[in-house]
C-alpha atoms as a PDB file:
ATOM      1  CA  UNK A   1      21.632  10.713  11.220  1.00  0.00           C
ATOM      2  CA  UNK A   2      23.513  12.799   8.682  1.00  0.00           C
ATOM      3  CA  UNK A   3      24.409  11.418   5.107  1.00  0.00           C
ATOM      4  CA  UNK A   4      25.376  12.651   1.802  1.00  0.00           C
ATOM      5  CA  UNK A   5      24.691  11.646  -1.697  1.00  0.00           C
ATOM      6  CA  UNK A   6      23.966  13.145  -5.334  1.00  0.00           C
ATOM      7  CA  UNK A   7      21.038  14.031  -6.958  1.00  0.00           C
ATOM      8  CA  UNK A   8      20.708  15.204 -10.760  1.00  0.00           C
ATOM      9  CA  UNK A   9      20.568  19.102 -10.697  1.00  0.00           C
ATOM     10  CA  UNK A  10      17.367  18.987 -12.152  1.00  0.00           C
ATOM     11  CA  UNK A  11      15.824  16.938  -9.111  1.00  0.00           C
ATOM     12  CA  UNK A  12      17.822  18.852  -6.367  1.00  0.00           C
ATOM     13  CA  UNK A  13      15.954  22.560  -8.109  1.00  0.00           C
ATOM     14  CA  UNK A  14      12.414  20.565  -7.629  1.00  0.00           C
ATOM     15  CA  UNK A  15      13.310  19.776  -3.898  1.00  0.00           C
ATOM     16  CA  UNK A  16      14.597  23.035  -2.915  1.00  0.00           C
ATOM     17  CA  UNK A  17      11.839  24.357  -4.649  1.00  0.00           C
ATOM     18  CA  UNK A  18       8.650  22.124  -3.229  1.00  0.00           C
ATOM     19  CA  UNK A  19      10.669  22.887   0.439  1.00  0.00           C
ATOM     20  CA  UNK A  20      10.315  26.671   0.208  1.00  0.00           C
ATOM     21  CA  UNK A  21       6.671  26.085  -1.323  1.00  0.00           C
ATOM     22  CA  UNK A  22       5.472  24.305   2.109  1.00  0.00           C
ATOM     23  CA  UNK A  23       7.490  26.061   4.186  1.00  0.00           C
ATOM     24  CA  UNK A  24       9.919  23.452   5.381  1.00  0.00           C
ATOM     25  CA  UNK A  25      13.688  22.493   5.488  1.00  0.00           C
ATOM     26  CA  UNK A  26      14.873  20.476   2.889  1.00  0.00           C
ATOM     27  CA  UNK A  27      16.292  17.862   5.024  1.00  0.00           C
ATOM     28  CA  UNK A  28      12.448  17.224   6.691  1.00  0.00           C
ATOM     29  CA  UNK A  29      10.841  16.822   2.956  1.00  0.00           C
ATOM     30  CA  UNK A  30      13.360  14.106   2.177  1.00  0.00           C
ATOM     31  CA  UNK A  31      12.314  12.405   5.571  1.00  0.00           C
ATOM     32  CA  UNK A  32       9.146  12.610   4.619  1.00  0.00           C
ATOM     33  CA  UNK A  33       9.799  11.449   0.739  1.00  0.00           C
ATOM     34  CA  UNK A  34      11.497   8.759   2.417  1.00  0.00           C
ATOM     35  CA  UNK A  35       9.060   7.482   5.136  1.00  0.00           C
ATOM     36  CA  UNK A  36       6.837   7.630   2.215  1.00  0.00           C
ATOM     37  CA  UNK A  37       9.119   5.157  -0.129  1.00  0.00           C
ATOM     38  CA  UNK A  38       9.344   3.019   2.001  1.00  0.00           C
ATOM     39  CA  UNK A  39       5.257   2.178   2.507  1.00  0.00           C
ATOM     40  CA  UNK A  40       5.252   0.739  -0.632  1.00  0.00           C
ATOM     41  CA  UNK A  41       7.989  -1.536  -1.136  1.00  0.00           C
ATOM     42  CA  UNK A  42       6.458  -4.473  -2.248  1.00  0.00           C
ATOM     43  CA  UNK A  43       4.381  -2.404  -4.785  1.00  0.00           C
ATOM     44  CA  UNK A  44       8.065  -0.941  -6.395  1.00  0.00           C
ATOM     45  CA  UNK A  45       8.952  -4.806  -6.250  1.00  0.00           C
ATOM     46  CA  UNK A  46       6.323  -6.083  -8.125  1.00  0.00           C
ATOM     47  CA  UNK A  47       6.629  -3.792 -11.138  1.00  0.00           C
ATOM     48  CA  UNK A  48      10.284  -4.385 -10.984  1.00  0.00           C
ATOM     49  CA  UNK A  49       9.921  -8.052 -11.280  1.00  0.00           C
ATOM     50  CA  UNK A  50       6.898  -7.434 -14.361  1.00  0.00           C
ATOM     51  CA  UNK A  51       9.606  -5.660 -16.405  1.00  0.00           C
ATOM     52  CA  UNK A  52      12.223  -8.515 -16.807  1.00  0.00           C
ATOM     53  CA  UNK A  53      12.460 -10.252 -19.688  1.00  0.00           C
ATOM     54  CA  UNK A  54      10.989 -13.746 -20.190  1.00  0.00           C
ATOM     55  CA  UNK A  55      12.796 -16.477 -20.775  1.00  0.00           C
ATOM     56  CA  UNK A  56      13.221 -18.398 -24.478  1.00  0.00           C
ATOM     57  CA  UNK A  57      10.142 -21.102 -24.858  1.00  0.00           C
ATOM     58  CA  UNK A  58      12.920 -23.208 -27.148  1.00  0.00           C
ATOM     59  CA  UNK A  59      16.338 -23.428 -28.009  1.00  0.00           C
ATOM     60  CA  UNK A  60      18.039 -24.402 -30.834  1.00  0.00           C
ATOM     61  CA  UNK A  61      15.569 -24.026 -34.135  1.00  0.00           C
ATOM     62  CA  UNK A  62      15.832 -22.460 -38.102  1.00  0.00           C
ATOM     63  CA  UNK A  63      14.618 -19.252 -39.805  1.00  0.00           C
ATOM     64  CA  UNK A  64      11.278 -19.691 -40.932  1.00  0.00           C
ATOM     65  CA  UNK A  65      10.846 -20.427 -45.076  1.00  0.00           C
ATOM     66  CA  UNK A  66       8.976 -17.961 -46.468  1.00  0.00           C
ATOM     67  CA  UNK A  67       5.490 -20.559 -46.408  1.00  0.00           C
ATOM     68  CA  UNK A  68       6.445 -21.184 -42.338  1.00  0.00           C
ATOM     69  CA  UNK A  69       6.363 -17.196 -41.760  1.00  0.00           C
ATOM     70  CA  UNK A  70       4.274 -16.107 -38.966  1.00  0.00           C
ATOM     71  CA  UNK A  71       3.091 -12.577 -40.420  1.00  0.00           C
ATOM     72  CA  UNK A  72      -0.125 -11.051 -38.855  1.00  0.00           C
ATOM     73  CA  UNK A  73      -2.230 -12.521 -41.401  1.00  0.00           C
ATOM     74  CA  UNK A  74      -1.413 -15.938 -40.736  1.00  0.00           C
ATOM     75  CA  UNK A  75      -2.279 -15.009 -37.170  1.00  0.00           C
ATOM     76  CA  UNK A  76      -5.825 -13.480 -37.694  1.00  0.00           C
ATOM     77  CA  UNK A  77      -6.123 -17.270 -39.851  1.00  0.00           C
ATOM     78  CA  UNK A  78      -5.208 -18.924 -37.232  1.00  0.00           C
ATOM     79  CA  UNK A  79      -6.910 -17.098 -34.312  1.00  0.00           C
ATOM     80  CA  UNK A  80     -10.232 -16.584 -36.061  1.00  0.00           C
ATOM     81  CA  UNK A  81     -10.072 -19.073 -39.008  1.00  0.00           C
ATOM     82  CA  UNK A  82      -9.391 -18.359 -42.684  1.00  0.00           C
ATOM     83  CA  UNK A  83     -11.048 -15.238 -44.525  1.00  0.00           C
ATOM     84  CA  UNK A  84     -14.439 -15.599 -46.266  1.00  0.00           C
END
């Protein structure tokens, strides 16, 4: 099946390029980049699905007063209990 799209210039270079280094057509190592795309679908899915943003844990709320301030010290307190 024939089809057409666009690549970046950049990318289309590194095809023609990796072609001509095995010694094949272009249109054979994108059937191969292809076939090989698509034998790890779920993998590309779950990093997609890592990468989206999480959702609020509240709504609604105030900024912090300068005693309420969560600053890394506070943190290390409260993590590992106040410094000696």
């Amino acid at each position: 099946m024939k089809m057409t799209f666009e690549l970046p210039a950049d990318l289309a270079k590194q095809l023609k390029v990796r072609a001509a280094e095995e010694g094949v057509k272009l249109k054979d190592l994108m059937a191969e980049a292809c076939r090989l795309l698509l034998l790890l679908p779920k993998e590309r899915n779950k990093k997609a699905k890592a990468h989206k943003p999480l959702a609020p844990f509240f709504k609604g709320g105030h900024p912090a007063k300068p005693s309420e301030e969560l600053t890394p010290e506070k943190v290390d307190e409260i993590l590992w209990g106040p410094n000696e």
